[in-house]
C-alpha atoms as a PDB file:
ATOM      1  CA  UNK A   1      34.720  -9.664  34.594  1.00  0.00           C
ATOM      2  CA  UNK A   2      33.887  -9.898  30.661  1.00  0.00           C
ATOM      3  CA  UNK A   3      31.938 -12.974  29.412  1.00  0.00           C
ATOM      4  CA  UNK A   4      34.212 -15.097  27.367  1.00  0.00           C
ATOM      5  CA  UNK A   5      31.975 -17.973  26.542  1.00  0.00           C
ATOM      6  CA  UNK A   6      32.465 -18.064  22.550  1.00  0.00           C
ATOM      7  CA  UNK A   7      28.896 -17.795  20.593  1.00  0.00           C
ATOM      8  CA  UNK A   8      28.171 -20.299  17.809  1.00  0.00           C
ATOM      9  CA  UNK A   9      26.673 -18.242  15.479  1.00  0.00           C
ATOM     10  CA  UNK A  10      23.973 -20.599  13.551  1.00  0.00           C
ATOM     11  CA  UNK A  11      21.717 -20.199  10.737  1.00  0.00           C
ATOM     12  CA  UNK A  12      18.267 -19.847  12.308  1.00  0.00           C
ATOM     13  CA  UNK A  13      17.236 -16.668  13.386  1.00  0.00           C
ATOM     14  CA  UNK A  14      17.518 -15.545  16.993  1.00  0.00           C
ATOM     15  CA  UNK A  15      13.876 -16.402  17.802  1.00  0.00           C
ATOM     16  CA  UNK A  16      14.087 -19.411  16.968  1.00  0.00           C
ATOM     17  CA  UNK A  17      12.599 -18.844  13.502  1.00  0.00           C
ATOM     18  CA  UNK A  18      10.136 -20.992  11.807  1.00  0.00           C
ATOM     19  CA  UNK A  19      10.829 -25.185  11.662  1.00  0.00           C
ATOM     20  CA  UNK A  20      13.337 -26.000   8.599  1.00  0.00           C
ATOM     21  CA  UNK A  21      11.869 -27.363   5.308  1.00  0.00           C
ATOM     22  CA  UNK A  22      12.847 -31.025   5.060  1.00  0.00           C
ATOM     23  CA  UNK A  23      14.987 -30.087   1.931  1.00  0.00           C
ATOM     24  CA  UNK A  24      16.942 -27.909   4.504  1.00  0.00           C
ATOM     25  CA  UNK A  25      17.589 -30.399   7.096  1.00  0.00           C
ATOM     26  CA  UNK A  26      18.814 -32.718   4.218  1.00  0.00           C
ATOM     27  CA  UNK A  27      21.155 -29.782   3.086  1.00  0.00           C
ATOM     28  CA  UNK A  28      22.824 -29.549   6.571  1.00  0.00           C
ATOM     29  CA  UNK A  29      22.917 -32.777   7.052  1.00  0.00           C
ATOM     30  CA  UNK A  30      25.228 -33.594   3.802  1.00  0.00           C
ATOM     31  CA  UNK A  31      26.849 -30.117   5.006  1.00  0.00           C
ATOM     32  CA  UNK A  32      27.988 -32.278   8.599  1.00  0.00           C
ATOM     33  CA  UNK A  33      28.351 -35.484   6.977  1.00  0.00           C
ATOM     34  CA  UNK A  34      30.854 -33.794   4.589  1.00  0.00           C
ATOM     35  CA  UNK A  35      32.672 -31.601   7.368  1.00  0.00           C
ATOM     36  CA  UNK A  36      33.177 -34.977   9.514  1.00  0.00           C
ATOM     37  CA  UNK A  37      34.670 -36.755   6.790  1.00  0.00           C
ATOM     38  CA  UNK A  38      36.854 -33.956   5.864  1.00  0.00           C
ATOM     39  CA  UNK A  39      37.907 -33.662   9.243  1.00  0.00           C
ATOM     40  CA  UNK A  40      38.182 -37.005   9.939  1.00  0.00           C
ATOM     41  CA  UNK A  41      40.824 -36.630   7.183  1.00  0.00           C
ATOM     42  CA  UNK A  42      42.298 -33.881   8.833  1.00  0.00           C
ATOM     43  CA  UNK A  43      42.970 -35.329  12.188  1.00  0.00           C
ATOM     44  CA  UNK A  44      44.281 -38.719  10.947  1.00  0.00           C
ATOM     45  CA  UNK A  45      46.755 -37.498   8.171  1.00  0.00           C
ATOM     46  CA  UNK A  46      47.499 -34.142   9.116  1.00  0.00           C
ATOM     47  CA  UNK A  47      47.321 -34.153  12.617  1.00  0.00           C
ATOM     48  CA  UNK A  48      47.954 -37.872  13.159  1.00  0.00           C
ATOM     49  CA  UNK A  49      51.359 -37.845  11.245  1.00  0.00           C
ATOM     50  CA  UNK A  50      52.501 -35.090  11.636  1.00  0.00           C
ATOM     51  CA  UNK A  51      52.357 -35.345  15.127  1.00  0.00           C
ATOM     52  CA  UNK A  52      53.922 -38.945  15.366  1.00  0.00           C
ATOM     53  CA  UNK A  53      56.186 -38.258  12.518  1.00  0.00           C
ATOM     54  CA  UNK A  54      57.137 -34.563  13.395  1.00  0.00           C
ATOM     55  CA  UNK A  55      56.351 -33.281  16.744  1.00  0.00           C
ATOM     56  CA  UNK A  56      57.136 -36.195  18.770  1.00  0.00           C
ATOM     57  CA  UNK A  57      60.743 -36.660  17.053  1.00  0.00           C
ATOM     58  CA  UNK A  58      61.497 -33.168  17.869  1.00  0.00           C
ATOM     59  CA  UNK A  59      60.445 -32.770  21.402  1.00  0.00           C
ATOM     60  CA  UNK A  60      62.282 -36.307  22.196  1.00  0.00           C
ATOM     61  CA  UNK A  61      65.282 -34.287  20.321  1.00  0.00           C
ATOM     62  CA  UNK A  62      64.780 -30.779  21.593  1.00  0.00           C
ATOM     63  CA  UNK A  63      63.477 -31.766  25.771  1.00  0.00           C
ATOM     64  CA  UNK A  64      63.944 -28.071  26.472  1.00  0.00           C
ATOM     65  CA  UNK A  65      62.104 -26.893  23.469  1.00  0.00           C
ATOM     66  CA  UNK A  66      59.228 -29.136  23.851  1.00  0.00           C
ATOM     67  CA  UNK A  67      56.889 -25.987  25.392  1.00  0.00           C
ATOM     68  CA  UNK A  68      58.281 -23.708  21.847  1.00  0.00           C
ATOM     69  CA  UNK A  69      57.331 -26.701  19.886  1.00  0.00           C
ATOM     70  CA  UNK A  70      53.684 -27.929  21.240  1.00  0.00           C
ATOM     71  CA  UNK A  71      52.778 -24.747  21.676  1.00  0.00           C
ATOM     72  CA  UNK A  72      52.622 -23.566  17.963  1.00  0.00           C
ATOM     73  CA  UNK A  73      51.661 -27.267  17.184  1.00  0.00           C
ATOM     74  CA  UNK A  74      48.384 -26.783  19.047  1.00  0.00           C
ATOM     75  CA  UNK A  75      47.369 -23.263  17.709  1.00  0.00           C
ATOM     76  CA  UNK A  76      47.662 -24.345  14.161  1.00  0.00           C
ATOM     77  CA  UNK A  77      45.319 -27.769  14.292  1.00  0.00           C
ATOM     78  CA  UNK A  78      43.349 -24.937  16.440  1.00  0.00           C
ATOM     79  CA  UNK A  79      43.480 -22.241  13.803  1.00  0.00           C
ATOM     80  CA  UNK A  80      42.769 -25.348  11.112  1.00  0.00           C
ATOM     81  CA  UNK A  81      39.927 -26.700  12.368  1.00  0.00           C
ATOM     82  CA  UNK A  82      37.846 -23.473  13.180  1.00  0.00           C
ATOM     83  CA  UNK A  83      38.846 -22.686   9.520  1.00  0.00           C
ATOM     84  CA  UNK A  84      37.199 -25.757   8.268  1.00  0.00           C
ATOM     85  CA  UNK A  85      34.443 -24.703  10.332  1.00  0.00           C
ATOM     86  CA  UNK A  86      34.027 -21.783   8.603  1.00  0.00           C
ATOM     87  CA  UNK A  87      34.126 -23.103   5.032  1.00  0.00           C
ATOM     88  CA  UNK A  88      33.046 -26.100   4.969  1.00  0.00           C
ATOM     89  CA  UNK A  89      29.936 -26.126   7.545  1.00  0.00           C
ATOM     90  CA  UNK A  90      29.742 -22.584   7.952  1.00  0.00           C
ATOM     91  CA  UNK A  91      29.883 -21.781  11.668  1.00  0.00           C
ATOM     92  CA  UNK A  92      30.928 -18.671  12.542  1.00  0.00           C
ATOM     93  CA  UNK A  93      32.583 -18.395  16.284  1.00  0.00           C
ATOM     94  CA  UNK A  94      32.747 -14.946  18.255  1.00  0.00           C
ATOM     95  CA  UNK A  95      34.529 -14.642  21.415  1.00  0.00           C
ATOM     96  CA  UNK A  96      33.475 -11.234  23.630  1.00  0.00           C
ATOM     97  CA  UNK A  97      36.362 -10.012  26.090  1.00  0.00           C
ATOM     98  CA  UNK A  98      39.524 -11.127  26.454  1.00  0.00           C
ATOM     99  CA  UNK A  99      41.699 -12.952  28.656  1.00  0.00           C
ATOM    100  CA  UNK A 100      44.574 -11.359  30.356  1.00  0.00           C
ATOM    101  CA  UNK A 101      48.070 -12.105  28.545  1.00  0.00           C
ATOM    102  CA  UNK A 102      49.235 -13.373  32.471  1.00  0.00           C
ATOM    103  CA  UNK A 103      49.274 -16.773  34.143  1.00  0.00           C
ATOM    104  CA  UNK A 104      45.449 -17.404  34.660  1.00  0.00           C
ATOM    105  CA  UNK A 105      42.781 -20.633  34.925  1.00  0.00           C
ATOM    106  CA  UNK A 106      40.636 -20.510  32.260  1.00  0.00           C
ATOM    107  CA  UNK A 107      37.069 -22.755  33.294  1.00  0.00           C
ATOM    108  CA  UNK A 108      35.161 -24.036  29.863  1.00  0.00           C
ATOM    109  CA  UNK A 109      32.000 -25.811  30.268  1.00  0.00           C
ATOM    110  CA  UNK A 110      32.117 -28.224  26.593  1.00  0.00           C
ATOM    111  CA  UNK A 111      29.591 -28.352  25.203  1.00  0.00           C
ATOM    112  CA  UNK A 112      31.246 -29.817  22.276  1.00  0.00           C
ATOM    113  CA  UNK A 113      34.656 -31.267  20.865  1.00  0.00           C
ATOM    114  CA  UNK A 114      34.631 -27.480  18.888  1.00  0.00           C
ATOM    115  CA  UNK A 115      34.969 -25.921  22.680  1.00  0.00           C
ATOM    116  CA  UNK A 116      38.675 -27.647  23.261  1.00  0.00           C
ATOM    117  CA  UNK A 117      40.003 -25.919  19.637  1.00  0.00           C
ATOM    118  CA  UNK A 118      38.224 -22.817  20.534  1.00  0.00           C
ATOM    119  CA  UNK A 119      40.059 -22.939  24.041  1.00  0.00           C
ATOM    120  CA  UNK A 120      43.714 -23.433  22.279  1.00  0.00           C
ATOM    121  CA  UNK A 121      42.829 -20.237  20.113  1.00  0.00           C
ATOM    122  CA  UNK A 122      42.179 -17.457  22.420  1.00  0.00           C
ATOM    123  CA  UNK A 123      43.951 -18.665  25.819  1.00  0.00           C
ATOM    124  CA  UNK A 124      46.752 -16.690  25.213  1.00  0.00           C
ATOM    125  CA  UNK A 125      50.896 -17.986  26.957  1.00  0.00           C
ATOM    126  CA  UNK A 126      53.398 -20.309  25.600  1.00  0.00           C
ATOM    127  CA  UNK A 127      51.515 -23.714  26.006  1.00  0.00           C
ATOM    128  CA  UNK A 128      47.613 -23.582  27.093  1.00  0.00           C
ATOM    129  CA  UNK A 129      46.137 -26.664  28.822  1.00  0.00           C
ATOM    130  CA  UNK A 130      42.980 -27.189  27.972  1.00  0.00           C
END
């Protein structure tokens, strides 16, 4: 069976590497302050309203269309917040293997809220659970 535990790629060398200057650490840590405030952003009026305002109406609306609405709904504040990941702090994520396209329990151990966004973008089917 393939490993499918997704690799945070970070900035230090593989070794370890050598401790980080202090001007470094200050650097990343404005990089994380401004990525949580950004995404704090991101989850109250993007994902926030649009869910209350948006999704909500329409599966109350559309019952039987509630799996072809959440489903999408999910993979985009997925796909969203490993893109502001990637620009704004920098992390790179690589998944090795796959899983099959077939009805299938997928076991994460989370290390972090970034596992649960990671899970909605590569468990494949109509509506993961995560």
């Amino acid at each position: 069976m393939p490993d499918l535990r997704p690799q945070l790629l970070d900035a230090r060398s593989p070794d370890g590497g050598p401790a980080l200057s202090p001007a470094l650490r200050l650097a990343r840590a404005a990089r994380s302050t401004f990525f949580a405030l950004v995404y704090l952003a991101y989850l109250v009026l993007v994902t926030g309203l649009g869910q209350r305002l948006i999704v909500i109406p329409l599966t109350w609306l559309l019952p039987a269309s509630a799996v072809r609405i959440l489903g999408p709904w999910y993979r985009f504040n997925a796909r969203n917040t490993l893109g502001l990941l990637r620009v704004l702090a920098d992390v790179r994520v690589s998944v090795e293997g796959a899983i099959a396209p077939g009805s299938c329990t997928v076991v994460m151990n989370h290390q972090s809220i970034i596992d649960v966004a990671i899970g909605f973008a590569i468990v494949p089917g109509p509506l993961p659970l995560v």
